[in-house]
Protein backbone atom coordinates (compact mmCIF):
# COMPACT_ATOMS: atom_id res chain seq x y z
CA UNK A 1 0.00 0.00 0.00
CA UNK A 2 3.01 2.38 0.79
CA UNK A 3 4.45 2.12 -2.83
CA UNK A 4 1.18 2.80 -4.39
CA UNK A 5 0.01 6.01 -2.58
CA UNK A 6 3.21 7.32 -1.69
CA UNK A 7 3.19 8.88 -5.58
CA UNK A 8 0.14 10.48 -4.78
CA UNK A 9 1.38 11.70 -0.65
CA UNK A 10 4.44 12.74 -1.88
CA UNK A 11 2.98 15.15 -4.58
CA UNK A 12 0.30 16.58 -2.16
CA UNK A 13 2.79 17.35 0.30
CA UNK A 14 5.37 18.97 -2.27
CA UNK A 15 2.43 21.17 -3.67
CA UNK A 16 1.41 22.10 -0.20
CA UNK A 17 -2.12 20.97 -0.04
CA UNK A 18 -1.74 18.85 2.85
CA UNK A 19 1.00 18.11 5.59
CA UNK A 20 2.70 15.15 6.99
CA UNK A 21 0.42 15.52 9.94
CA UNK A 22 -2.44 15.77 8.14
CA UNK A 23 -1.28 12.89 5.77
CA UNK A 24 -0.95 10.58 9.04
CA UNK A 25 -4.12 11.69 10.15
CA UNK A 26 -5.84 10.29 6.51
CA UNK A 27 -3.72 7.23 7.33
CA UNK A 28 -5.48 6.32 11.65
CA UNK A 29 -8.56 6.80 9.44
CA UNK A 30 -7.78 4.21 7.03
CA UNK A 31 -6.70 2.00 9.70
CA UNK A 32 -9.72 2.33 12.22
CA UNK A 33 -12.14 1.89 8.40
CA UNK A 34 -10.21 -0.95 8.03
CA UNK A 35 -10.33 -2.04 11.54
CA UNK A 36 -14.12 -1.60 11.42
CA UNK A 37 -14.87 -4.74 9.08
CA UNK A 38 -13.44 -7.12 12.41
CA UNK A 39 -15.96 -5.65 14.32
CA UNK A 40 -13.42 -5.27 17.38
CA UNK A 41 -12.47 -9.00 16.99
CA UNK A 42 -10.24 -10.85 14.88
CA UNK A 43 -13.17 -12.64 13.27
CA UNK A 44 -10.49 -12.57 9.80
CA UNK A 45 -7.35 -10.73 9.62
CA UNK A 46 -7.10 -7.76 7.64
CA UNK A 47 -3.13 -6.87 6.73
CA UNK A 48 -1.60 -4.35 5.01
CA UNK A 49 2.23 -5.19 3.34
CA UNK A 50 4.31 -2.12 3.43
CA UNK A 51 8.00 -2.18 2.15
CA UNK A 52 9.93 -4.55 0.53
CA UNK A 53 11.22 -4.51 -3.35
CA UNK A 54 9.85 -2.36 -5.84
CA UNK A 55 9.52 -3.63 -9.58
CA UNK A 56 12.59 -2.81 -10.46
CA UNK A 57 14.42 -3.85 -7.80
CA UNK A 58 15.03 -0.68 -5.49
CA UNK A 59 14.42 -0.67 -1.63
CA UNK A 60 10.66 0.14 -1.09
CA UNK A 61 11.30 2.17 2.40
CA UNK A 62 9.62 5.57 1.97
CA UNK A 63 8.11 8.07 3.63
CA UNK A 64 4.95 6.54 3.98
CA UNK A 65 5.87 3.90 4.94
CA UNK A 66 7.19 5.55 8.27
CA UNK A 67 3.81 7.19 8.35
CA UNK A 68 1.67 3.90 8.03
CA UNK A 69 3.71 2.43 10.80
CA UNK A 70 3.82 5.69 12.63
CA UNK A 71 -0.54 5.30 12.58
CA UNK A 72 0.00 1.61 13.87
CA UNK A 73 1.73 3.04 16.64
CA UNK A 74 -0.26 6.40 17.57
CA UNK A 75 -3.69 4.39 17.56
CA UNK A 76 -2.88 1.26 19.61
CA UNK A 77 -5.25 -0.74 17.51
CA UNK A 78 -4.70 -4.57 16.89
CA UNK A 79 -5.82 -3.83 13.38
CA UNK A 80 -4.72 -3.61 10.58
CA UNK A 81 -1.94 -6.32 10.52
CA UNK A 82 1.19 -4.61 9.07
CA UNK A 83 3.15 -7.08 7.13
CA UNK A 84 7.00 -5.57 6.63
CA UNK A 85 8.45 -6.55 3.81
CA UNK A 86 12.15 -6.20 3.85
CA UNK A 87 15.37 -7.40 1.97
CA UNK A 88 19.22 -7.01 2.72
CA UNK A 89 19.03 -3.36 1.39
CA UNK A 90 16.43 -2.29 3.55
CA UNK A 91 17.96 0.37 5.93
CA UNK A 92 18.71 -1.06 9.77
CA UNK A 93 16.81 2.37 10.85
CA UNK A 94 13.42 0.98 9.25
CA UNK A 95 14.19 -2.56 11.30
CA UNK A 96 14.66 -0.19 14.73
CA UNK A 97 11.33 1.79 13.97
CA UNK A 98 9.63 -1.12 13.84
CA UNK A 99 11.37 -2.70 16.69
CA UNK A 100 10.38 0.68 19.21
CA UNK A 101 6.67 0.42 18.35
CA UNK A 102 7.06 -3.12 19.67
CA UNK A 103 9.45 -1.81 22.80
CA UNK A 104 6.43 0.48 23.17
CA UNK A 105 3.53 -2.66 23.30
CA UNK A 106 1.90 -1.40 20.33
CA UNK A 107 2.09 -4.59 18.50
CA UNK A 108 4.59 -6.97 17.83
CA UNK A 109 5.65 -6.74 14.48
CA UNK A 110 5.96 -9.60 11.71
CA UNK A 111 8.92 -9.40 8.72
CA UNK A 112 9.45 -11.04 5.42
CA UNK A 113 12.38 -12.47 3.64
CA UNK A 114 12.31 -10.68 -0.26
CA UNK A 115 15.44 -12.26 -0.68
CA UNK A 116 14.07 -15.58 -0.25
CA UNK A 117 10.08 -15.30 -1.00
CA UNK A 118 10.51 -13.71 -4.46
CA UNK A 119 12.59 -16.67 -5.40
CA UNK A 120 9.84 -19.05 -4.43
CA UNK A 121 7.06 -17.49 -5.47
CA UNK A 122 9.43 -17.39 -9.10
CA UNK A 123 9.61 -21.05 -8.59
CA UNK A 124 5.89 -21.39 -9.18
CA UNK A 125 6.32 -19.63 -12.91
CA UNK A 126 5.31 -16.31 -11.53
CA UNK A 127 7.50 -13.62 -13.34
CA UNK A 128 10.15 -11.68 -11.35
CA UNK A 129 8.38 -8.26 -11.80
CA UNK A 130 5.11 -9.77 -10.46
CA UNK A 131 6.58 -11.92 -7.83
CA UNK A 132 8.22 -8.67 -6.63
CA UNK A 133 4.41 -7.72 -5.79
CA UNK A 134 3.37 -10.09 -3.40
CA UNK A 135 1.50 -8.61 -0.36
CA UNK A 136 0.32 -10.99 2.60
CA UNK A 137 -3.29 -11.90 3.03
CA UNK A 138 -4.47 -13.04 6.22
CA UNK A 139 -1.92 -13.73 8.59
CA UNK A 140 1.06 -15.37 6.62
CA UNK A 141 -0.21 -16.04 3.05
CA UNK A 142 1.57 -14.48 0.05
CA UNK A 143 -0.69 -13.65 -3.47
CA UNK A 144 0.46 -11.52 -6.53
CA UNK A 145 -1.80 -8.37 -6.18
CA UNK A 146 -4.17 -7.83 -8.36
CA UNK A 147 -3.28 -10.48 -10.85
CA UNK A 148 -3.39 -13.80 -8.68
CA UNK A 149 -6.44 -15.72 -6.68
CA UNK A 150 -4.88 -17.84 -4.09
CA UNK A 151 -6.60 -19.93 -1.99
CA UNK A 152 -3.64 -19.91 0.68
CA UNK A 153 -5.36 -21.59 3.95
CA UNK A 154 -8.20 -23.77 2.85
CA UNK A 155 -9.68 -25.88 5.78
CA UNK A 156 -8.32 -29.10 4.07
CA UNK A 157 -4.96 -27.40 3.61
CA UNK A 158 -3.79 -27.77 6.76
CA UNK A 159 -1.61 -31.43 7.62
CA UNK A 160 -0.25 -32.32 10.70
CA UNK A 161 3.24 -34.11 10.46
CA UNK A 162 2.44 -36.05 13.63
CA UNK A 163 -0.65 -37.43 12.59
CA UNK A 164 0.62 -38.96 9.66
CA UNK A 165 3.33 -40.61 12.01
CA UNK A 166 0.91 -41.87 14.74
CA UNK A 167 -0.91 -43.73 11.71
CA UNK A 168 2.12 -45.04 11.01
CA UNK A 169 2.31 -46.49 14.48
CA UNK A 170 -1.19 -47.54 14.37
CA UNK A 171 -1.16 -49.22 10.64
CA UNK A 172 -3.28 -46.59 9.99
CA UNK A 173 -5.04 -46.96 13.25
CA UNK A 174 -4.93 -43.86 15.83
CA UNK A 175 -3.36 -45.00 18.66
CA UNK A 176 -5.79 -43.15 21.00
CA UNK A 177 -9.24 -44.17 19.55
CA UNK A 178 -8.33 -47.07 17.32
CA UNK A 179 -10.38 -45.62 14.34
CA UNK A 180 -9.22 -45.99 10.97
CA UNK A 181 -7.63 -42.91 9.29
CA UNK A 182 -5.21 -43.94 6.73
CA UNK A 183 -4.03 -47.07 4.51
CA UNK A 184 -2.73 -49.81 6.14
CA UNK A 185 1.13 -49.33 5.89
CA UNK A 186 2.67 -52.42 7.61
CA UNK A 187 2.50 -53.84 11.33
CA UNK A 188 4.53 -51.77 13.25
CA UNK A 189 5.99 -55.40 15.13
CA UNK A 190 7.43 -56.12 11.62
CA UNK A 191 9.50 -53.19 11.39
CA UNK A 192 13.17 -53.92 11.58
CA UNK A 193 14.47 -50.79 10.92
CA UNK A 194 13.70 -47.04 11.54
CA UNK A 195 13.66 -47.01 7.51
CA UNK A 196 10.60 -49.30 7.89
CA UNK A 197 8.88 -46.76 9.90
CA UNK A 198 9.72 -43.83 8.13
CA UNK A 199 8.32 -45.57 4.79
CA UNK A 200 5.31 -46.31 6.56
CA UNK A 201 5.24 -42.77 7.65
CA UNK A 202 5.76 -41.42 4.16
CA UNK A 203 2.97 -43.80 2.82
CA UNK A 204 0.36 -42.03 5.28
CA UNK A 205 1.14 -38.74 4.45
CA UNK A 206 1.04 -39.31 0.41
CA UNK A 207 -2.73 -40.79 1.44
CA UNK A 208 -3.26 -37.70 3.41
CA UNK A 209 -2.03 -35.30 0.59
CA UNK A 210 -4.32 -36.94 -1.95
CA UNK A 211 -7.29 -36.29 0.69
CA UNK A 212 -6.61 -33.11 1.13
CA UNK A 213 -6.64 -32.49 -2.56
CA UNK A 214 -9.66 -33.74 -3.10
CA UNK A 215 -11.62 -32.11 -0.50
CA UNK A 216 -9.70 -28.63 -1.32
CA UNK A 217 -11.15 -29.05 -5.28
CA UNK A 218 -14.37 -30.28 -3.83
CA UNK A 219 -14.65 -26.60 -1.82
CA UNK A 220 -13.07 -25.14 -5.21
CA UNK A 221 -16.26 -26.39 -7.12
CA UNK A 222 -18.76 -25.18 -4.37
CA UNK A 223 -17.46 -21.73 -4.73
CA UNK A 224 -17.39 -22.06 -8.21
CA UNK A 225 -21.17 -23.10 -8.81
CA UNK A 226 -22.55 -21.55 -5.56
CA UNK A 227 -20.57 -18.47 -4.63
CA UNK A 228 -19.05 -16.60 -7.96
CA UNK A 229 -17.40 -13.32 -7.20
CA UNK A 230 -18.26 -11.12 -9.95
CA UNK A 231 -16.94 -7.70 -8.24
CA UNK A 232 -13.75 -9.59 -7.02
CA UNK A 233 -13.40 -10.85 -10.73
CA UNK A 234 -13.54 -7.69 -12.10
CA UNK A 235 -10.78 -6.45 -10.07
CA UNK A 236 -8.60 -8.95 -11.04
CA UNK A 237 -6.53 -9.17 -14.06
CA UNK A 238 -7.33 -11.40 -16.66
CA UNK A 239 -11.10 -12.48 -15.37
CA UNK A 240 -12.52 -9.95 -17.69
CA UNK A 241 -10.25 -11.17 -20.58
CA UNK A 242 -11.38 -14.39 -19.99
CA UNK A 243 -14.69 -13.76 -19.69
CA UNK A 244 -14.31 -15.99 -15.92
CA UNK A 245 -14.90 -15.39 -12.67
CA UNK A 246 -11.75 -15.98 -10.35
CA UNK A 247 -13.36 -18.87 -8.56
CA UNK A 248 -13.60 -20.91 -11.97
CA UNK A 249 -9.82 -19.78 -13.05
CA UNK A 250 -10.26 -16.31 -14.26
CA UNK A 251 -6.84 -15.00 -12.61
CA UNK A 252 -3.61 -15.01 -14.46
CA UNK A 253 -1.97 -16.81 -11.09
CA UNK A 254 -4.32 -19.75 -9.80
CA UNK A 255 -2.63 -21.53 -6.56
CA UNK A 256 -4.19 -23.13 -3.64
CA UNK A 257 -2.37 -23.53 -0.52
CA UNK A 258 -1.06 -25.87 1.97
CA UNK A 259 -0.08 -24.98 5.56
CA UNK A 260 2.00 -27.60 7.39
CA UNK A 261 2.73 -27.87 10.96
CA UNK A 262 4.01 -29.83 13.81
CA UNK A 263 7.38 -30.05 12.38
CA UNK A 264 9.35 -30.19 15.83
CA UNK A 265 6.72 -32.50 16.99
CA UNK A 266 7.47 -34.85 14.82
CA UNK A 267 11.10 -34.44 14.23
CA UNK A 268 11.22 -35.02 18.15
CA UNK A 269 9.01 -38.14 17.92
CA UNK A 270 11.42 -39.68 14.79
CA UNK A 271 14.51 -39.03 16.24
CA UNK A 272 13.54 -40.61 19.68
CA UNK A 273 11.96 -43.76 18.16
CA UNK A 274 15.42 -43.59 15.95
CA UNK A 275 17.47 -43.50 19.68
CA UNK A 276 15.58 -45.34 21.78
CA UNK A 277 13.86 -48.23 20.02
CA UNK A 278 16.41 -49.08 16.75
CA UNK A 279 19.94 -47.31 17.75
CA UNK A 280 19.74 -48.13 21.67
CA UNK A 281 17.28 -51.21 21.82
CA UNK A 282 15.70 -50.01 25.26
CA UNK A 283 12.49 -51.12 24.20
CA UNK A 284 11.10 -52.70 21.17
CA UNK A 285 8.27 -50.53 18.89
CA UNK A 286 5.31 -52.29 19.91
CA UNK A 287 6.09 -51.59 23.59
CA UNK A 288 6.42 -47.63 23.19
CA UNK A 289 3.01 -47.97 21.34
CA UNK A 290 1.68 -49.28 24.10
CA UNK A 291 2.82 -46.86 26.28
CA UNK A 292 1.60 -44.25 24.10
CA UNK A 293 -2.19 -45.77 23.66
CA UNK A 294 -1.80 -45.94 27.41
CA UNK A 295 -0.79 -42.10 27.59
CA UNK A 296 2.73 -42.36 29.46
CA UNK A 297 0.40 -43.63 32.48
CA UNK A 298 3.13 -45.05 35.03
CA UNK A 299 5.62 -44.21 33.30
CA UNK A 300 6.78 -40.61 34.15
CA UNK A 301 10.61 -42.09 34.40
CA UNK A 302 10.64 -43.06 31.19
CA UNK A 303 9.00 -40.02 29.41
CA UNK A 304 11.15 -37.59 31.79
CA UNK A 305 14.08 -39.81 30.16
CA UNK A 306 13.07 -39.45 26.84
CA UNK A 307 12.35 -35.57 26.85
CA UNK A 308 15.69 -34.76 28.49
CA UNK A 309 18.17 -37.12 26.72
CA UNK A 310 16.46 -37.22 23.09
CA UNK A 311 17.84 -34.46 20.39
CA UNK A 312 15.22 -31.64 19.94
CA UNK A 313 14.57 -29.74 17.11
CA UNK A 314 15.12 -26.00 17.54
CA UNK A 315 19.06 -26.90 19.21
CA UNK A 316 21.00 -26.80 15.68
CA UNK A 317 21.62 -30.32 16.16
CA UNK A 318 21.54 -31.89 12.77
CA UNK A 319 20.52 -35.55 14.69
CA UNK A 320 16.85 -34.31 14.61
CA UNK A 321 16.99 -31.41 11.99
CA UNK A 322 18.26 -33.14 9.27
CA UNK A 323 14.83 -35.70 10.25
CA UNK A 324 12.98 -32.40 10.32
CA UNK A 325 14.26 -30.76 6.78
CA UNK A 326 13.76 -34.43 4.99
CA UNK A 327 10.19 -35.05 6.03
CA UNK A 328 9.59 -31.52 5.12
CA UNK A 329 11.18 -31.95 1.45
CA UNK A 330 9.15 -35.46 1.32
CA UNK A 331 5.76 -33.20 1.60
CA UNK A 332 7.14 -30.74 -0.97
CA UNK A 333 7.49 -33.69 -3.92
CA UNK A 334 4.19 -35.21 -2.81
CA UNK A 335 2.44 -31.89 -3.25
CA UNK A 336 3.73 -30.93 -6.26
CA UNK A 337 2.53 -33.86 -7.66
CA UNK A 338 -1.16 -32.73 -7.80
CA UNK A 339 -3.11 -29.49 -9.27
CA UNK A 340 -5.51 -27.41 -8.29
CA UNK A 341 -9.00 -27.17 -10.43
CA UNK A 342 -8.66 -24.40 -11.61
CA UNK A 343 -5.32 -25.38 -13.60
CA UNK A 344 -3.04 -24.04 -10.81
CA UNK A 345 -0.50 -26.06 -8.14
CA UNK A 346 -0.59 -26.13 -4.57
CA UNK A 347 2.15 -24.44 -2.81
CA UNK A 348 3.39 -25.39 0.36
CA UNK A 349 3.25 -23.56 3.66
CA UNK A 350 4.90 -24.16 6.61
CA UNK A 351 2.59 -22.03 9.82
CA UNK A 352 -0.59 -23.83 12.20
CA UNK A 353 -2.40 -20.34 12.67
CA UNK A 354 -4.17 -22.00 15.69
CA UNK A 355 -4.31 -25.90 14.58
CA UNK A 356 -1.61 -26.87 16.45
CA UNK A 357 -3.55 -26.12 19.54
CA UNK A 358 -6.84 -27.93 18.48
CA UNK A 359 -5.32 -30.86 16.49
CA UNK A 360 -3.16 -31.64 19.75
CA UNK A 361 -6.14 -31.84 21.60
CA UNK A 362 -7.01 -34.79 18.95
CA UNK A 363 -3.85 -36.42 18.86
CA UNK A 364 -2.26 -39.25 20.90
CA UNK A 365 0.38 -38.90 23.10
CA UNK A 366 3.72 -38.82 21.17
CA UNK A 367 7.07 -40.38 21.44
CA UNK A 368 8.58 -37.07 22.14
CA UNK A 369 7.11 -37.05 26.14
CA UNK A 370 4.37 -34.79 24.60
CA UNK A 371 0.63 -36.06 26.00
CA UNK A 372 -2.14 -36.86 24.94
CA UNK A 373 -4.04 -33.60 24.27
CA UNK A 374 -1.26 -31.16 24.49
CA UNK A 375 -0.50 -28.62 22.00
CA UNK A 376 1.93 -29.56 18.87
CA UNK A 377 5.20 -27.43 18.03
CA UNK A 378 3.93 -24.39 16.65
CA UNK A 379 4.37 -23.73 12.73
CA UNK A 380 8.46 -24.30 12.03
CA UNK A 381 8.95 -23.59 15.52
CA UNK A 382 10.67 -26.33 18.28
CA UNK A 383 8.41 -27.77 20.66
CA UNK A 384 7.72 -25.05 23.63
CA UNK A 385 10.34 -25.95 26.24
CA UNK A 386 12.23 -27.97 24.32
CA UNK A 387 14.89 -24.98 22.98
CA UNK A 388 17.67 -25.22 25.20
CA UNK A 389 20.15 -23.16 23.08
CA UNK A 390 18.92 -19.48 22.64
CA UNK A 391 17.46 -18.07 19.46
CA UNK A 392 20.49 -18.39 17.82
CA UNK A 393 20.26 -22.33 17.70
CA UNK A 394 16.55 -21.65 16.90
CA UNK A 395 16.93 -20.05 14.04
CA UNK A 396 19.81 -22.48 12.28
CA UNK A 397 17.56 -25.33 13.12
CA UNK A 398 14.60 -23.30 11.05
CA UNK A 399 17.32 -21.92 8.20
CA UNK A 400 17.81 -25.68 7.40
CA UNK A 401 15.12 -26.47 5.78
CA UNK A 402 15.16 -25.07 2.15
CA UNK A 403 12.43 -21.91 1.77
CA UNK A 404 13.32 -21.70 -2.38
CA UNK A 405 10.10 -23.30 -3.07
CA UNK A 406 8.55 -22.36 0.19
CA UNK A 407 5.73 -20.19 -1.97
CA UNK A 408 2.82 -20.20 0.53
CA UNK A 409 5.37 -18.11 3.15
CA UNK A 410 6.94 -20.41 6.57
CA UNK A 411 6.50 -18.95 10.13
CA UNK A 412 9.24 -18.44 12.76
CA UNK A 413 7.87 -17.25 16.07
CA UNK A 414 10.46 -16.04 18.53
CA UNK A 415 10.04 -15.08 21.66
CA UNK A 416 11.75 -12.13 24.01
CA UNK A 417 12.36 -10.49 27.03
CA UNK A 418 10.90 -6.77 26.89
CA UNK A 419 14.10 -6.00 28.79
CA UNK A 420 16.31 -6.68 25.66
CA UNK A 421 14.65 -3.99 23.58
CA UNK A 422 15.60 -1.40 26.94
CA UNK A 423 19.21 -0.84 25.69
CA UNK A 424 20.38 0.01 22.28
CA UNK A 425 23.06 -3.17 22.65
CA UNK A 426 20.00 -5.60 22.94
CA UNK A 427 18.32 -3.30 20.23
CA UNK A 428 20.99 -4.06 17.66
CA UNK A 429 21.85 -7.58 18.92
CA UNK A 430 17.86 -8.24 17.68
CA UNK A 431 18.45 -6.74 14.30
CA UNK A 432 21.41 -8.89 13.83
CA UNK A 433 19.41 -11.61 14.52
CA UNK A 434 16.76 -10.98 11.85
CA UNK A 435 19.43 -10.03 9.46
CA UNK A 436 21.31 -13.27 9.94
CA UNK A 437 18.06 -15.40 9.73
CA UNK A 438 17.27 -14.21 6.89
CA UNK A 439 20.76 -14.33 4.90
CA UNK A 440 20.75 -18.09 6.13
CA UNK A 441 17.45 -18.50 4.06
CA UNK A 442 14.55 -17.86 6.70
CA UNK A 443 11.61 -16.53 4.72
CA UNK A 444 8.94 -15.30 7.46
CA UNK A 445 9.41 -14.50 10.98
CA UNK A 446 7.18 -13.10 13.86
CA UNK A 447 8.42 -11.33 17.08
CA UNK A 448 6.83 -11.31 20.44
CA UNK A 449 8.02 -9.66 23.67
CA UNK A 450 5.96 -9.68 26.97
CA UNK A 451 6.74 -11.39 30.14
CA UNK A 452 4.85 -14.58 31.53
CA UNK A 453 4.50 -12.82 34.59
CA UNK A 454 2.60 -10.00 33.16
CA UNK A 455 0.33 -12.77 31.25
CA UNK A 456 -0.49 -14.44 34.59
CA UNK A 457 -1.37 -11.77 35.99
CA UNK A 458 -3.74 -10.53 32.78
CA UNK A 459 -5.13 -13.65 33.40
CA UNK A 460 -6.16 -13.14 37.00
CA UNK A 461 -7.17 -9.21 36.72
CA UNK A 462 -8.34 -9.10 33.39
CA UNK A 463 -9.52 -5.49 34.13
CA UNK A 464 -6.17 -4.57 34.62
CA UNK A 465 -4.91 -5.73 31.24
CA UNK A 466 -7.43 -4.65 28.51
CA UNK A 467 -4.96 -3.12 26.00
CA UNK A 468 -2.44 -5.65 26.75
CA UNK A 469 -1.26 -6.89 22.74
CA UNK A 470 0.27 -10.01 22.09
CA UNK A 471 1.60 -11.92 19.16
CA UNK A 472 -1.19 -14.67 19.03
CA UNK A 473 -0.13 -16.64 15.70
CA UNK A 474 -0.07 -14.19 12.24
CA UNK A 475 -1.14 -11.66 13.97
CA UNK A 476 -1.44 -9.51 17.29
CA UNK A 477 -4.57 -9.38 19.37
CA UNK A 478 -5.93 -8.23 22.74
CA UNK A 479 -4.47 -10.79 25.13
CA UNK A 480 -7.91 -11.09 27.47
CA UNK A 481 -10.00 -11.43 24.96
CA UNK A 482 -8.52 -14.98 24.02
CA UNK A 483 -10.12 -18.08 25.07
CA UNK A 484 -8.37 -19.97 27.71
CA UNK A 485 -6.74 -22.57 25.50
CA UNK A 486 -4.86 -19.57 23.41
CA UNK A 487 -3.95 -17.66 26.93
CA UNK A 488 -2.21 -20.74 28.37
CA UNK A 489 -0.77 -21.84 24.92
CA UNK A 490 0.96 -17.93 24.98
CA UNK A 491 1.90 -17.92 28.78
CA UNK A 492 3.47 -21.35 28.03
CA UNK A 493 4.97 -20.28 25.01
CA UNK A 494 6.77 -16.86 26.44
CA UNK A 495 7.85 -18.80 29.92
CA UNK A 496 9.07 -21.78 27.79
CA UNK A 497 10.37 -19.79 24.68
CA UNK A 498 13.42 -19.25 22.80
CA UNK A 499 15.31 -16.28 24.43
C-alpha cells in the first residue's frame, strides 16, 4: 500500500495541499475503516504489506511507509496487521522503527524475507516483476496483487506431520481411539528398521495429501457453482479477458495452498523412536506404542528420560533437523505432484495459525514425552520448552530447511524479554538476529516480547490488562479477549520460549 500512494502523498505534500500531519491523520482513518470490518475482533485478519522490493528492484522504504507504521503506533489498535516486507538493502533504521513500536507494546511486528520469497514465489512460474508484488493476506499467506487468486489456507490445507506418524504407528489406526484414518502401511511389530517406519510414515502422508486435494477441489467447485465473485473478478486481471470469474480460473496466477505444521513434533518423535527403540534397543516398537495408547500412564521415568536425553529440534543439532528438513522436502514432492482445479498447483506452507492447539487436543500422546491432548510445536517452531540453546540455535535449526520453493510463506515465532529492547546493545543484537536469519534462508518471521509474569497476571485481573497486545499466531490481538486454550498456549509459550 506504501508504494502505491506514496506517488500520490508525496505530490500533495510537495504542492502544499496537505501536511505530513495531516497525511498521518488520513492514514489512523484508514486503519480504524479498516479495523471496522473485524468488528473489534479478529473474526479474519485484515493486513496491510508495506516495504519490501519495488519492480525494479530498489528498496521500497519511503516516507509513507514511516507514516503507516507511525498510525500503527499512535492508535494502539490490533488492526490492521502490518506485514514488513524487507530485503538485505532495507535500511537497519526501518528494522529499529519497527522494533520501538514493539518496545512500546503497540504490536509486535511480523517481517518477510524478499530475498528468499521472491525466489519461491518465481519457482511457481510467476515472473520476477510480479513476484516482486506479493502482499500478505491473512496472517502469513503471500498472493500476486491484483493479478493472482490464491486460496492460501483452505480448511483441508492444513496437515499435521504427527498425525501422519501416529498412523504409522497404528497401521493406519490412531493410537488413542483405534479408528481408521489412513491405509494400512505395515504392522509396526514387523519393522526392523527405523527405515521401515519412516516408509510407513511417508505412505500415510502421500494418502493424506491426496485427501486433502480432493476435498480442497471439492470446496473449489462449491465456490465455483454456488458463490461466484463477480466484483472480485472484475478487479482482477485477466477475469474480464477471460470472460471468468476468479473462482472458476479467471486470474492469471491460480494456486491453492497448503499450511504444514508440527514439524518439531514430529522431528522429536522420529529421532527418539530412531534412539531409543532401533539405535539403543531399550524397548522394542510395539512396547512404546503401548505406552503411548496408554498415555505415558506409570511411566513418568521413562517419558522424563526421553524428553531430556532425546535431540530436539530448535538446538542446531543436525541428529533431529536433518529428520525435520527431509520429512519436510518429502511433503514438498508429494504436493507438487497434484493441481488445483482451476489449472493451478498447490504451494506449500509451513505455519498452524491455531491448529496446532486444536489438532493436539485430537492427537495421541507422542514419542517425544508430549501427551495426549497437548499442544503440537507451533508452525516451524521447536516444541515449547524444548529450545535449550537461545534463538540463535533456533533459528539455524529453522534456516535448514530449504524456503526456495517455500511459496505459501513459513513462520518463525520467537520469543523475548521486553528488557532486551531497553538498551540500544540488545536493540541491535535483535536486528542482527533478523538479518542473519534471513541471509541463512529464513523466509517469514514473527516477534513477540511480553513477560509470563505480566500474562499471569492478565489472566487473574483481566480489568487490569485490557490493552495488553500479544503476538497470538499471524497476527497480534488483545491478550484477554482470548479463550483460555490460546492464553495458556501464549503464557506457556513466552515462559518456555526461545530467548
Amino acid at each position: 500500500m506504501d508504494q502505491y500512494l506514496y506517488p500520490f502523498c508525496h505530490a500533495d505534500i510537495a504542492a502544499g495541499r496537505i501536511s505530513r500531519e495531516r497525511a498521518l491523520e488520513l492514514m489512523e482513518c484508514l486503519w480504524i475503516k479498516i479495523y471496522e470490518n473485524v468488528h473489534g475482533a479478529i473474526g479474519h485478519v485484515q493486513t496491510v504489506t508495506v516495504g519490501g522490493i519495488t519492480p525494479d528492484g530498489r528498496d521500497g522504504v519511503n516516507e509513507l511507509t514511516y507514516i503507516m507504521q507511525q498510525a500503527s503506533r499512535e492508535l494502539q489498535n490490533v488492526g490492521p496487521s502490518v506485514a514488513s516486507r524487507i530485503c538485505s538493502t532495507t535500511p537497519d533504521q526501518y528494522l529499529k522503527y519497527i522494533l520501538e513500536t514493539m518496545r512500546m507494546g503497540r504490536y509486535m511486528p511480523q517481517v518477510y524475507n524478499d530475498d528468499q520469497m521472491v525466489p519461491a514465489l518465481q519457482s511457481k512460474a510467476i515472473p520476477l516483476q510480479d513476484a516482486r508484488e506479493y502482499g500478505l493476506i491473512g496472517c502469513h499467506e503471500p498472493t500476486i496483487c491484483g493479478k493472482g487468486y490464491f486460496r492460501s489456507a483452505s480448511w483441508p490445507g492444513y496437515v499435521c506431520f504427527q498425525e501422519w506418524l501416529e498412523l504409522a504407528l497404528g497401521n493406519g489406526r490412531r493410537l488413542d481411539t483405534g479408528q481408521q484414518h489412513g491405509p494400512q502401511t505395515g504392522n509396526p511389530a514387523d519393522f526392523d528398521t527405523f527405515d521401515d517406519l519412516y516408509n510407513a510414515f511417508l505412505a500415510q502422508m502421500a494418502h493424506g495429501v491426496r485427501r486433502s486435494v480432493i476435498k480442497a477441489n471439492r470446496g473449489e467447485i462449491v465456490k465455483w457453482t454456488m458463490t461466484p465473485r463477480p466484483l472480485m473478478s472484475a478487479l482482477i486481471s485477466g477475469c474480464a479477458e477471460q470472460a471468468m470469474d476468479f473462482t472458476e480460473g479467471g486470474a492469471i496466477y491460480n494456486m491453492s495452498g497448503f499450511q504444514a505444521f508440527g514439524i518439531g513434533t514430529c522431528a522429536d518423535s522420529l529421532a527418539a523412536i530412531r534412539k531409543f527403540v532401533f539405535e539403543e534397543k531399550q524397548f522394542s516398537l510395539p512396547e512404546l506404542i503401548e505406552i503411548l495408547r496408554n498415555n505415558w500412564e506409570g511411566q513418568e521415568e521413562l517419558r522424563t528420560r526421553m524428553k531430556r536425553l532425546a535431540p530436539h529440534w530448535g538446538n542446531d543439532d543436525d541428529d533431529v533437523d536433518r529428520l525435520g528438513v527431509r520429512t519436510v522436502k518429502a511433503l514438498e514432492e508429494q504436493i507438487n505432484r497434484h493441481q488445483n482445479i482451476r489449472g493451478g498447483p498447490f504451494i506449500l506452507g509451513l505455519w498452524s495459525f491455531w491448529q496446532h492447539v486444536a489438532r493436539g487436543q485430537e492427537t495421541a500422546a507422542s514419542a517425544d514425552g508430549r501427551k495426549h491432548g497437548e499442544m503440537l510445536s507451533h508452525s516451524m517452531g521447536p516444541t515449547a520448552g524444548c529450545a535449550l540453546h537461545g534463538p540463535t540455535a533456533a533459528i539455524r535449526s529453522a534456516a535448514k530447511i530449504d524456503t526456495s520453493e517455500l511459496a505459501n510463506g513459513g513462520s518463525l515465532l520467537l520469543e523475548f524479554q521486553p528488557k532486551l529492547l531497553g538498551s540500544e546493545a540488545g536493540m541491535n543484537a535483535l536486528i542482527t538476529l533478523i538479518r542473519t536469519y534471513f541471509a541463512l534462508g529464513g523466509i517469514q518471521l514473527q516477534l513477540s516480547a511480553v513477560t509470563p509474569e505480566v500474562l499471569e497476571d492478565a489472566v487473574a485481573h483481566p480489568e487490569r490488562h485490557r490493552h495488553l497486545v500479544v503476538r497470538v499466531a499471524g497476527y497480534s490481538d488483545y491478550f484477554t479477549r482470548q479463550p483460555p486454550d490460546r492464553q495458556a498456549f501464549i503464557i506457556a509459550r513466552e515462559k518456555y520460549g526461545t530467548a
